[in-house]
N, C-alpha and C. Protein backbone atom coordinates (compact mmCIF):
# COMPACT_ATOMS: atom_id res chain seq x y z
N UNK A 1 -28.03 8.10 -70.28
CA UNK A 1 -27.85 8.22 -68.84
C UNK A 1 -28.47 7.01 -68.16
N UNK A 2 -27.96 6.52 -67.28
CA UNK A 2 -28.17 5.10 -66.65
C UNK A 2 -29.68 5.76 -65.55
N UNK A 3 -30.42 4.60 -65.35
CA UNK A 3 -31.48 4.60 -64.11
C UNK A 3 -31.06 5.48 -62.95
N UNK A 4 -29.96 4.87 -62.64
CA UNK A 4 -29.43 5.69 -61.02
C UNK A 4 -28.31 6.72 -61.33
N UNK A 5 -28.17 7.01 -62.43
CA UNK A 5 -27.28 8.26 -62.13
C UNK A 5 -27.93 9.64 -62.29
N UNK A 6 -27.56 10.83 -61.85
CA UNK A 6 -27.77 11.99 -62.12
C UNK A 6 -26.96 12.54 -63.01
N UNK A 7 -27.52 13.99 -63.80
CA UNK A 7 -26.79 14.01 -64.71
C UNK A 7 -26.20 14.97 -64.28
N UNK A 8 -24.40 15.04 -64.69
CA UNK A 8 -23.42 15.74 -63.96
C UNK A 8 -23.55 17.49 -64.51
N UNK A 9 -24.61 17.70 -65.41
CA UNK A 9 -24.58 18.96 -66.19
C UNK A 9 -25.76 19.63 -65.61
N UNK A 10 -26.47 18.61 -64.60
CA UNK A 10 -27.30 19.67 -63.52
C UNK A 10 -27.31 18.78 -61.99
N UNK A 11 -26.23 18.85 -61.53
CA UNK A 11 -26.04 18.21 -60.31
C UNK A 11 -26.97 19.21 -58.97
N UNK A 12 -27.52 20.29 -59.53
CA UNK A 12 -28.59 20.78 -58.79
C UNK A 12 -29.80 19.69 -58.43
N UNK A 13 -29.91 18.94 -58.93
CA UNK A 13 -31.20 18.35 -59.11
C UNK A 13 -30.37 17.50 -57.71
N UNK A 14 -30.07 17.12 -57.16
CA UNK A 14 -29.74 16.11 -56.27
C UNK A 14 -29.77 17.11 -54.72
N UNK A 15 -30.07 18.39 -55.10
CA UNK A 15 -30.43 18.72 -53.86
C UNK A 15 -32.04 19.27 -53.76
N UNK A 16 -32.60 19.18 -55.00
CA UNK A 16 -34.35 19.36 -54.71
C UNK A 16 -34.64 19.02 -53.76
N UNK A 17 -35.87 19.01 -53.73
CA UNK A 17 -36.83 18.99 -52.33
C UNK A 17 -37.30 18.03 -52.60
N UNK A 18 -37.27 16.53 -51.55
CA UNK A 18 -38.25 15.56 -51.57
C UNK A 18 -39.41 15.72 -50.57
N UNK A 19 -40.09 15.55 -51.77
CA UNK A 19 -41.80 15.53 -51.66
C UNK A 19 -41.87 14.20 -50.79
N UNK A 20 -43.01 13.64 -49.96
CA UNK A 20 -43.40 12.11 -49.59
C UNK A 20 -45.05 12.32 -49.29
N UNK A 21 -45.67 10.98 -49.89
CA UNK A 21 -46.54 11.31 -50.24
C UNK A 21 -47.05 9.38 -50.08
N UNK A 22 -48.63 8.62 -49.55
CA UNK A 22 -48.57 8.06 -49.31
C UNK A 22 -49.94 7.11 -50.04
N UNK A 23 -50.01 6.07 -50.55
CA UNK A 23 -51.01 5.78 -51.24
C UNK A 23 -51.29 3.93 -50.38
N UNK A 24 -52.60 4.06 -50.53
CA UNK A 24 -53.58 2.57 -49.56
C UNK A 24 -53.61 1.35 -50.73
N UNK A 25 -52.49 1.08 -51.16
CA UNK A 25 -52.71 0.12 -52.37
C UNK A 25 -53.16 -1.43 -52.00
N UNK A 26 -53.22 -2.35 -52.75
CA UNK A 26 -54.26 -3.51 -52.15
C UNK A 26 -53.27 -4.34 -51.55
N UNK A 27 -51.56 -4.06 -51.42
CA UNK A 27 -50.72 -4.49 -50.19
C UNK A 27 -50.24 -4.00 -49.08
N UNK A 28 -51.04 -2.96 -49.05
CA UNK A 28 -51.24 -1.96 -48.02
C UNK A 28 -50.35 -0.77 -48.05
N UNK A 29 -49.93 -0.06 -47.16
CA UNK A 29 -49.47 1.11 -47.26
C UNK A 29 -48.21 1.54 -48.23
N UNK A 30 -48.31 2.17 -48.78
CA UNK A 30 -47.08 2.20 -49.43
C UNK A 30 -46.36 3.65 -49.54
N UNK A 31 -45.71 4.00 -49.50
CA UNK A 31 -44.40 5.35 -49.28
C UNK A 31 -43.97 5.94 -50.03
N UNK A 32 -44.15 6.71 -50.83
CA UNK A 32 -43.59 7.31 -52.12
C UNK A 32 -43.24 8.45 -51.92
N UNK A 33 -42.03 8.84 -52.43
CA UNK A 33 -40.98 9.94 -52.05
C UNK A 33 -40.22 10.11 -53.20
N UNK A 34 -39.84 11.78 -53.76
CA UNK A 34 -39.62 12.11 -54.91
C UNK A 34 -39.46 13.35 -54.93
N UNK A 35 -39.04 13.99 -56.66
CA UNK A 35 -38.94 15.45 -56.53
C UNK A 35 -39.44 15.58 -57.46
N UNK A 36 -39.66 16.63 -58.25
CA UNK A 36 -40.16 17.11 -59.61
C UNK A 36 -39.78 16.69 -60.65
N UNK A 37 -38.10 15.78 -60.52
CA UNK A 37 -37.42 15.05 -61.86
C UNK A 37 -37.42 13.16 -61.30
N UNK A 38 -37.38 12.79 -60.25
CA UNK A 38 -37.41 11.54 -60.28
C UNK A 38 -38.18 11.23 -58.62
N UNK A 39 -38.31 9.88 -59.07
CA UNK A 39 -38.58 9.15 -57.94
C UNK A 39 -37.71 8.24 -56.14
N UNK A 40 -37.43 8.90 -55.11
CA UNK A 40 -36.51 8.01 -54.59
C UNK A 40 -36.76 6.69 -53.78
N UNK A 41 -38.23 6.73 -53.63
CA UNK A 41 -38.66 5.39 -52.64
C UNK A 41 -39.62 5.07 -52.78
N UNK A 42 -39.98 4.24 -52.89
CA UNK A 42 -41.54 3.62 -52.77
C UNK A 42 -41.28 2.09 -51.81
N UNK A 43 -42.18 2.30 -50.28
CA UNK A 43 -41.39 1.59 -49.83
C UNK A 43 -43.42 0.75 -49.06
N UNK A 44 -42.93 -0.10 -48.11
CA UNK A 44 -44.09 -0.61 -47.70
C UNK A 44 -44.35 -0.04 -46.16
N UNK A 45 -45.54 0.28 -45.57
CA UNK A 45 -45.21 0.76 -44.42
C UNK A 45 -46.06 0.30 -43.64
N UNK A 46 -46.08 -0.08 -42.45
CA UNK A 46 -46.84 -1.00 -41.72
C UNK A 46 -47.83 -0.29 -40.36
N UNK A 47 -47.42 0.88 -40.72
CA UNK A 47 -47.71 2.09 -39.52
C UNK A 47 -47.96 3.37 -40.38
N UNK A 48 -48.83 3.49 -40.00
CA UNK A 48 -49.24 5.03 -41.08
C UNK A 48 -48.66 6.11 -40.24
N UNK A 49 -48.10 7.09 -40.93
CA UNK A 49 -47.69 8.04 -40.44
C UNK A 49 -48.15 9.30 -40.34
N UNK A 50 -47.49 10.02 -39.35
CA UNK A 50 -48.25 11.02 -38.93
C UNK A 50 -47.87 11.94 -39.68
N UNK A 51 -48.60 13.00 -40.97
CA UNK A 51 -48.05 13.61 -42.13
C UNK A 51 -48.65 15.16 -41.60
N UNK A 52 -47.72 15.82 -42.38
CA UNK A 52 -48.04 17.91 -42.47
C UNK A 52 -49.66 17.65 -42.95
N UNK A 53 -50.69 18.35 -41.93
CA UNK A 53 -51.87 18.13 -41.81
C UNK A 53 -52.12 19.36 -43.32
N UNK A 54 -51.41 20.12 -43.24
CA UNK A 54 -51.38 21.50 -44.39
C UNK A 54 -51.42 21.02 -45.37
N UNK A 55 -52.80 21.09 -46.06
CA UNK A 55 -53.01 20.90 -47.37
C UNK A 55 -51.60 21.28 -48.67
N UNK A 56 -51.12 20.67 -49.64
CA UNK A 56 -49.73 20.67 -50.34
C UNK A 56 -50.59 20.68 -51.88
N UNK A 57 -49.75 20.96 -52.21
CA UNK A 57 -49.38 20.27 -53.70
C UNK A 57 -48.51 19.05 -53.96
N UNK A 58 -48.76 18.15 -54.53
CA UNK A 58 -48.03 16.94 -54.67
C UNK A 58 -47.51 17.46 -56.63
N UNK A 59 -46.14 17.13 -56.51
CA UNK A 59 -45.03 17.29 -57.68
C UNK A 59 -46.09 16.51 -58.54
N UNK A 60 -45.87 16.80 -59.81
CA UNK A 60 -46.49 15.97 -60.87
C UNK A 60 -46.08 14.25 -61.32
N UNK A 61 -44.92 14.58 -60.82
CA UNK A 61 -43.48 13.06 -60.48
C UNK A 61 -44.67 12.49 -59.63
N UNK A 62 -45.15 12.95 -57.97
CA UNK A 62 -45.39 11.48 -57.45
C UNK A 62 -46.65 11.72 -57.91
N UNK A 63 -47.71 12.08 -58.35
CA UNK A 63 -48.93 11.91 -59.10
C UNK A 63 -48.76 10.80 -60.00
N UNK A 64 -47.90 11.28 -61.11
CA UNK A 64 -47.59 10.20 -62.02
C UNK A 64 -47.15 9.07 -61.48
N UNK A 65 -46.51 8.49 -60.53
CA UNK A 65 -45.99 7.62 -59.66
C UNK A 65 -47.53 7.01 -59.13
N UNK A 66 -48.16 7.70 -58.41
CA UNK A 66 -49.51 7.13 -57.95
C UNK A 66 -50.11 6.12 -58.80
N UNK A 67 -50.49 7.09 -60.01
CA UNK A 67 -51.07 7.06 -60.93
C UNK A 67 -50.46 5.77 -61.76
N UNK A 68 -49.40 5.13 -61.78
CA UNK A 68 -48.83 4.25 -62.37
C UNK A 68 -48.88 3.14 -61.96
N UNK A 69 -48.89 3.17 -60.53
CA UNK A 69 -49.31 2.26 -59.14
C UNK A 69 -50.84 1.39 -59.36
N UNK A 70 -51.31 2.72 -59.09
CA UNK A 70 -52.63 2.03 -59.66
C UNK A 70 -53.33 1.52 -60.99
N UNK A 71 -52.63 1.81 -62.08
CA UNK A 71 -53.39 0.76 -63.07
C UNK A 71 -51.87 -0.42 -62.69
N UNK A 72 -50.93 -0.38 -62.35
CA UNK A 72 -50.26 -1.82 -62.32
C UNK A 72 -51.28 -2.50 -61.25
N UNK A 73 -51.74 -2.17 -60.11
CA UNK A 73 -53.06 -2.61 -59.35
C UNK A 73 -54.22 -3.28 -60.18
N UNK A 74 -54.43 -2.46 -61.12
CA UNK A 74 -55.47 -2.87 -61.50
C UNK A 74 -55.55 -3.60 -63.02
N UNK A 75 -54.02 -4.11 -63.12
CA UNK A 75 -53.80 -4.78 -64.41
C UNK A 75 -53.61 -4.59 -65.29
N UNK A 76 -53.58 -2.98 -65.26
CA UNK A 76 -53.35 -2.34 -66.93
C UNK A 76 -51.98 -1.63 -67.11
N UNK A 77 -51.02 -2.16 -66.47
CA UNK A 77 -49.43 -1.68 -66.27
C UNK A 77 -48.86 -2.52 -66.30
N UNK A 78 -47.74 -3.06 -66.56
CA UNK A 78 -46.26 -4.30 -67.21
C UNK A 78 -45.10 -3.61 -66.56
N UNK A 79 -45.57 -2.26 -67.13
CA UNK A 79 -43.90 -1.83 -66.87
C UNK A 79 -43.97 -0.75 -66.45
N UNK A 80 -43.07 -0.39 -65.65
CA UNK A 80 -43.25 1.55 -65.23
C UNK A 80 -42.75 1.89 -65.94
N UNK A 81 -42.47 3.62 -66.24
CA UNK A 81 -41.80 4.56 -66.92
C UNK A 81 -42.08 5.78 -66.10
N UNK A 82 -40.84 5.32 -64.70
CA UNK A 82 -40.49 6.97 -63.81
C UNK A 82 -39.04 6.64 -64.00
N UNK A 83 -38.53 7.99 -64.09
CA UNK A 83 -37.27 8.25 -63.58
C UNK A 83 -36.68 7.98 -62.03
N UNK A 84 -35.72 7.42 -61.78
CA UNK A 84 -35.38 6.64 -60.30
C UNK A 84 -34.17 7.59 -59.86
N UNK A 85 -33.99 7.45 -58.87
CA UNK A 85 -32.44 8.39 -58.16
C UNK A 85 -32.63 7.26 -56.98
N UNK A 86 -31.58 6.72 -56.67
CA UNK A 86 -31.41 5.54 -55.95
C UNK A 86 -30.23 5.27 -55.74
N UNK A 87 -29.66 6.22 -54.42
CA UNK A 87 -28.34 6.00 -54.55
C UNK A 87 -27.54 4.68 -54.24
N UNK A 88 -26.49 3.87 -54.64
CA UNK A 88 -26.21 2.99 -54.40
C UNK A 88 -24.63 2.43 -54.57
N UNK A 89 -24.16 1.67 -54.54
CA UNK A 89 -22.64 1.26 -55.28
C UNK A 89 -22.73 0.70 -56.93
N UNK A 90 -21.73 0.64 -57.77
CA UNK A 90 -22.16 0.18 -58.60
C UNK A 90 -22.87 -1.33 -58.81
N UNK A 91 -22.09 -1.64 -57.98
CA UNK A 91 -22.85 -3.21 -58.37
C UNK A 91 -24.24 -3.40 -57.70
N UNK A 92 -24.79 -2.37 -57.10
CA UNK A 92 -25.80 -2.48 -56.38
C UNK A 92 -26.84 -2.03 -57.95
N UNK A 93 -26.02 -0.83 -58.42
CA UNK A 93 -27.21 -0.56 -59.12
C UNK A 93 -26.93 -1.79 -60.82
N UNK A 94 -26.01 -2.20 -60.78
CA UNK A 94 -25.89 -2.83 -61.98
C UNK A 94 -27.07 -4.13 -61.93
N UNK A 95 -27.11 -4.70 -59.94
CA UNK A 95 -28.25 -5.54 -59.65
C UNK A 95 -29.20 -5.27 -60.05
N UNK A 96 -29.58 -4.03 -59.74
CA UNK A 96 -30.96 -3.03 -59.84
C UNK A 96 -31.12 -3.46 -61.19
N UNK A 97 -30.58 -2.99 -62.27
CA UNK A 97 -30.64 -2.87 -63.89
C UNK A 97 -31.35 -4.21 -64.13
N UNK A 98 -30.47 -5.20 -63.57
CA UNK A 98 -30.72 -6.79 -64.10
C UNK A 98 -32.20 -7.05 -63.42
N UNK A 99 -33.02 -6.46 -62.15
CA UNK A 99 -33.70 -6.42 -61.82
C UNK A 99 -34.99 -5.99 -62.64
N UNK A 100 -34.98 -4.84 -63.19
CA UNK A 100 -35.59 -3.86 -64.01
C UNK A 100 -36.15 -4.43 -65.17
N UNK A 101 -34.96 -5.65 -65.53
CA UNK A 101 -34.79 -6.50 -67.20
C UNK A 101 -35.77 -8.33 -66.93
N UNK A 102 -36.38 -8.23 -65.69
CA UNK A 102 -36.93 -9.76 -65.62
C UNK A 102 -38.30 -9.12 -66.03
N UNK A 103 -38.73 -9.90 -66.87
CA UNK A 103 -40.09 -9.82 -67.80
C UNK A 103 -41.22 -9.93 -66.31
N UNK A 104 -42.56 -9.35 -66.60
CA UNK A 104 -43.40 -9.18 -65.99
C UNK A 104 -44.02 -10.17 -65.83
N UNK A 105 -44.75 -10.90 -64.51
CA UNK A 105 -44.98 -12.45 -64.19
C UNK A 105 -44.02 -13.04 -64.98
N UNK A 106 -42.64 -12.92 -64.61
CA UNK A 106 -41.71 -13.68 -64.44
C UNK A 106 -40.47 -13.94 -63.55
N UNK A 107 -40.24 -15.34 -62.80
CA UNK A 107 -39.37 -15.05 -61.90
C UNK A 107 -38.12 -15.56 -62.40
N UNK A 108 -36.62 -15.43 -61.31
CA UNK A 108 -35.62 -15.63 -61.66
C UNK A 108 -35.17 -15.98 -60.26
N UNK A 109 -34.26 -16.76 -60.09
CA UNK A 109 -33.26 -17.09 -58.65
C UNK A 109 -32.17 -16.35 -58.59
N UNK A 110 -31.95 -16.23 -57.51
CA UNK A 110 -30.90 -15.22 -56.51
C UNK A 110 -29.64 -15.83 -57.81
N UNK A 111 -29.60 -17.08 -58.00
CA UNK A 111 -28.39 -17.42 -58.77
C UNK A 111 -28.40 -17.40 -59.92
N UNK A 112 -29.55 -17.07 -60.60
CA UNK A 112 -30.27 -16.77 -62.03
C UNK A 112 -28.87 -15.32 -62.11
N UNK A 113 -29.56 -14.16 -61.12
CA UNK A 113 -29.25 -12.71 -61.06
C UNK A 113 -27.73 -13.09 -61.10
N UNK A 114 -27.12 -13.47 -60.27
CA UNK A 114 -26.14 -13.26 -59.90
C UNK A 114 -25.02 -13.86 -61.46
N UNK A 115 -25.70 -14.31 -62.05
CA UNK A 115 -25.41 -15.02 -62.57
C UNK A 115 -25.30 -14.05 -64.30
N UNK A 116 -26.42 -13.48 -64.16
CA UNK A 116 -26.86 -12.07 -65.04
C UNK A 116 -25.96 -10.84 -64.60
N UNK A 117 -25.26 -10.70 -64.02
CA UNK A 117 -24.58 -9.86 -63.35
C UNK A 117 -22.72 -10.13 -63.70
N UNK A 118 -22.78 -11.37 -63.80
CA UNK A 118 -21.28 -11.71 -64.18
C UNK A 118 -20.93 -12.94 -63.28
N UNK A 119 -21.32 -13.05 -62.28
CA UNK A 119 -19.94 -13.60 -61.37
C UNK A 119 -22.03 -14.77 -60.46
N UNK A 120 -21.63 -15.80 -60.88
CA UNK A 120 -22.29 -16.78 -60.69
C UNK A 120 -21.81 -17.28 -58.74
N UNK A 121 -20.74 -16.72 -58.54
CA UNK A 121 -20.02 -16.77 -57.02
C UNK A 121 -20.82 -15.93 -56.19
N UNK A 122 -21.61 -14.69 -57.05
CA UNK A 122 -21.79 -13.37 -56.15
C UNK A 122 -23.29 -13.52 -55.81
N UNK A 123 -24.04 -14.91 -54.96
CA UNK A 123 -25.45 -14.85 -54.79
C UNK A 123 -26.02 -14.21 -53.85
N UNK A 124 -24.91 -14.40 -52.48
CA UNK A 124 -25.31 -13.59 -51.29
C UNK A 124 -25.26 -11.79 -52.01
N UNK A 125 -24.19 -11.68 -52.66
CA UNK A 125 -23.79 -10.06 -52.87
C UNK A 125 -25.20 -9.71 -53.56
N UNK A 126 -25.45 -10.54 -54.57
CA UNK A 126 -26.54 -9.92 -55.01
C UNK A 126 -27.76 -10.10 -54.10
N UNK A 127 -27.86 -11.19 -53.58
CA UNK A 127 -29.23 -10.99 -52.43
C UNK A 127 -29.39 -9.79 -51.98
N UNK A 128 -27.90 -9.32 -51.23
CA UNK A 128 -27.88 -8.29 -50.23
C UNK A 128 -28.34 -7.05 -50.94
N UNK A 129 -27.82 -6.84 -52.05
CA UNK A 129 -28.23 -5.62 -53.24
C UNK A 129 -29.45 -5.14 -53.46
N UNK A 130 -30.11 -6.93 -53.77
CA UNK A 130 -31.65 -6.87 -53.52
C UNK A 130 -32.95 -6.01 -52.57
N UNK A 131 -31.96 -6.29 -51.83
CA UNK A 131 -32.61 -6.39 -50.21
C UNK A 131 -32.46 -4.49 -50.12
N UNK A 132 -30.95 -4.21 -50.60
CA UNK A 132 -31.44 -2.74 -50.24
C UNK A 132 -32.09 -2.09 -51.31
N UNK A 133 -32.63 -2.64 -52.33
CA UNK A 133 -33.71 -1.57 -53.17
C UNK A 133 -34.46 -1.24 -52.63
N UNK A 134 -34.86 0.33 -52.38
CA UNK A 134 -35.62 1.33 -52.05
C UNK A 134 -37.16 1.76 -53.15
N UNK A 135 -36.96 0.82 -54.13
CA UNK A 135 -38.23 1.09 -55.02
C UNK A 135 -38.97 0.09 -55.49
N UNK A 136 -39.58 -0.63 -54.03
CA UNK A 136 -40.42 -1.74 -54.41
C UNK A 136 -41.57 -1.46 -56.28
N UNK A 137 -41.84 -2.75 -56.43
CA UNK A 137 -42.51 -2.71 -57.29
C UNK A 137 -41.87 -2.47 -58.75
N UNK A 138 -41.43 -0.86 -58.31
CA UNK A 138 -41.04 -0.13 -59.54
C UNK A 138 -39.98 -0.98 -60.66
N UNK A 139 -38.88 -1.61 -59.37
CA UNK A 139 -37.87 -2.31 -59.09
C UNK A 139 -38.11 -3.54 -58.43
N UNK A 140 -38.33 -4.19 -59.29
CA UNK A 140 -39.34 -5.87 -58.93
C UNK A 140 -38.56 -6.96 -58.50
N UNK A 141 -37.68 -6.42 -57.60
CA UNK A 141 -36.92 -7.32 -56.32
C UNK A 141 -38.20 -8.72 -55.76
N UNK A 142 -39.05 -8.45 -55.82
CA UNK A 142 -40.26 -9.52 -55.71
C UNK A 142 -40.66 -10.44 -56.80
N UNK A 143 -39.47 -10.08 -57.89
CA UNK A 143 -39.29 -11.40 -59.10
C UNK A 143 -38.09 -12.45 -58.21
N UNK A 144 -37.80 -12.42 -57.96
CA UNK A 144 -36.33 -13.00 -57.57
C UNK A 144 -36.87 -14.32 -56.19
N UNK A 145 -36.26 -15.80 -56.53
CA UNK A 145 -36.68 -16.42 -55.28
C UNK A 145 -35.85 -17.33 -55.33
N UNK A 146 -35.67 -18.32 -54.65
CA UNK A 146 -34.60 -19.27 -54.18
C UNK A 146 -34.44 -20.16 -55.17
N UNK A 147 -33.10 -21.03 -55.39
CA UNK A 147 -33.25 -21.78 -56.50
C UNK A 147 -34.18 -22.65 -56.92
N UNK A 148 -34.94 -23.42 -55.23
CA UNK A 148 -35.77 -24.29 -55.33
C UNK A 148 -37.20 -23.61 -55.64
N UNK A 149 -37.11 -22.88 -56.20
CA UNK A 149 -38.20 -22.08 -56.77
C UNK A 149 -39.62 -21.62 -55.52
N UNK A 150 -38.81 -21.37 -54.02
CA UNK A 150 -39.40 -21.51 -53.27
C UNK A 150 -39.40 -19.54 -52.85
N UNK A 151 -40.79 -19.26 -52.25
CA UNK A 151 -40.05 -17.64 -52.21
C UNK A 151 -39.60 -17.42 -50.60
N UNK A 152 -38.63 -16.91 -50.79
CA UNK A 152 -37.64 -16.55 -50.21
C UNK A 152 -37.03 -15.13 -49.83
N UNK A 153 -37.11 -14.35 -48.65
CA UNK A 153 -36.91 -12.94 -48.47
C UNK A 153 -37.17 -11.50 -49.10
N UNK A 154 -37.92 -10.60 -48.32
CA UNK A 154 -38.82 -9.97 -49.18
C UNK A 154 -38.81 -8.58 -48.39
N UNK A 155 -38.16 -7.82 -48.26
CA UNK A 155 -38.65 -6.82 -47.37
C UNK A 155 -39.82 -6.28 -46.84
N UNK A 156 -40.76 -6.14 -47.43
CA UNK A 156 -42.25 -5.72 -47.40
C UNK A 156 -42.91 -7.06 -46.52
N UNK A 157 -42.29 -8.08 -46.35
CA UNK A 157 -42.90 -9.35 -46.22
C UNK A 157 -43.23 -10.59 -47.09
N UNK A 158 -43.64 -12.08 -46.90
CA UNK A 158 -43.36 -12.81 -48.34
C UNK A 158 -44.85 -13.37 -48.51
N UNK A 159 -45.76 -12.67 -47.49
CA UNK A 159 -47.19 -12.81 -48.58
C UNK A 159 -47.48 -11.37 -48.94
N UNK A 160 -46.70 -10.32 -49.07
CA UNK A 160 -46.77 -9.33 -50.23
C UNK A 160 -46.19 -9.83 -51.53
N UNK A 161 -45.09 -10.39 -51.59
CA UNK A 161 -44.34 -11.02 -52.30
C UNK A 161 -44.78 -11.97 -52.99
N UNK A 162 -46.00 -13.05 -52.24
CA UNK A 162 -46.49 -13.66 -52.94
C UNK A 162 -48.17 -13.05 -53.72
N UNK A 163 -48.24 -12.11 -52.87
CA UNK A 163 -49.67 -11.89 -53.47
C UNK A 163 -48.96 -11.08 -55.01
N UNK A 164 -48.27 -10.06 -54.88
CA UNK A 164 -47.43 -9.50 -56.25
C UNK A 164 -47.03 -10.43 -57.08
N UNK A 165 -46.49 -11.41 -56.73
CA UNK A 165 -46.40 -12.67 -57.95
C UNK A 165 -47.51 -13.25 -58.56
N UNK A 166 -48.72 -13.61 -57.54
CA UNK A 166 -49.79 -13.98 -57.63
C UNK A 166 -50.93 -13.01 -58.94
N UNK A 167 -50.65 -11.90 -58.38
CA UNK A 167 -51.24 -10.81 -59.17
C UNK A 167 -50.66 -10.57 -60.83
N UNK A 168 -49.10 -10.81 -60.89
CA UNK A 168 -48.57 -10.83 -62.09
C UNK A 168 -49.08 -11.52 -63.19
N UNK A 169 -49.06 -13.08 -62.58
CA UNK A 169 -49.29 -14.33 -63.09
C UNK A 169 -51.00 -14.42 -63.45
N UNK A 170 -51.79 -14.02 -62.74
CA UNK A 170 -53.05 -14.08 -63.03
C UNK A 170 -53.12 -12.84 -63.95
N UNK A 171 -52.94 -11.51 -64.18
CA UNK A 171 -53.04 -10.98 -65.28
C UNK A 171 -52.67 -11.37 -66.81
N UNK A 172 -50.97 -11.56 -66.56
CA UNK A 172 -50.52 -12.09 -67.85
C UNK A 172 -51.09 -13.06 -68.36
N UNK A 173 -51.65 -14.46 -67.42
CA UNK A 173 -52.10 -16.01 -67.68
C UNK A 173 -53.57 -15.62 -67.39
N UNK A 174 -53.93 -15.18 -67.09
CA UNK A 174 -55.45 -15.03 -66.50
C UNK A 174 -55.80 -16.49 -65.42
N UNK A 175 -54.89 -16.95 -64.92
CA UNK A 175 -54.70 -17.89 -63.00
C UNK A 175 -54.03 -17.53 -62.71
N UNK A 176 -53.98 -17.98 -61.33
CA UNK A 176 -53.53 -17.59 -60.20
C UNK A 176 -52.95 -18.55 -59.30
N UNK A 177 -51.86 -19.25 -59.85
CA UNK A 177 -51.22 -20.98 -59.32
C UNK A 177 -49.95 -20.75 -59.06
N UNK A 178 -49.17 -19.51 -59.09
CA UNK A 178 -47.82 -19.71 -58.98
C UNK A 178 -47.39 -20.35 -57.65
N UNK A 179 -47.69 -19.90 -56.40
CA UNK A 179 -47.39 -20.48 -55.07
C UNK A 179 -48.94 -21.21 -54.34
């Protein structure tokens, strides 16, 4: 079964209950939203929000999600391992995939991807693809930068973008010189 699909033999699961749930990571706020089988957002938020004051239970999904967050924070994570639901077109999520596949402190250009994707023509398409991933981090749209190896558009902003590159590169290399 692919990253973004659901599986058609329990299409129940696409009407669970999303949980949202919010963690102070060292690029600041971040958004995490999910159900008991996958993850749908982890996003950046610049305004804290005003949340159900009623003490909850948080799903074991965004615990584990937290929880994954923070040792990639703290250097002891490469790679996630959550389940994603991310709805999209195909080529959005086929972007996603090629996204998923760039090695950790490592980057690639918009024309690298596009290029990984099939169609070396499609840089804007894939920018735009980029741009709507809904699962920062998880989905390391913050590998990706201009050909001139310059960084270049970032939803969250591009000194999140650079501090996440920054952070990659000094774990894997132990410095901190990429930008």
């Amino acid at each position: 079964m692919s990253l973004w699909q659901l599986d058609p033999n329990n299409i129940g699961q696409a009407m669970a209950e999303i949980q949202t749930t919010y963690y102070h990571s060292p690029v600041g706020l971040l958004k995490i939203s999910g159900t008991d089988n996958y993850i749908t957002e982890i996003s950046f938020e610049d305004k804290v929000q005003r949340s159900d004051s009623r003490k909850r239970n948080l799903s074991p999904m965004l615990i584990n999600a937290i929880e994954q967050l923070i040792q990639y924070f703290n250097g002891e994570r490469r790679n996630f391992e959550l389940p994603i639901n991310q709805p999209g077109t195909e080529f959005q999520k086929g972007v996603w995939n090629e996204l998923m596949a760039i090695p950790y402190a490592k980057t690639i250009s918009y024309l690298d991807l596009a290029r990984r994707t099939g169609d070396s023509k499609a840089t804007r398409a894939v920018a735009n693809a980029n741009g709507k991933n809904n699962v920062a981090i998880v989905v390391p749209c913050h590998r990706v930068i201009g050909a001139n190896k310059e960084l270049v558009g970032y939803g969250g902003g591009l000194w999140r973008k650079k501090w996440l590159l920054e952070h990659e590169v000094k774990v894997a290399y132990g410095v901190q010189t990429l930008f």
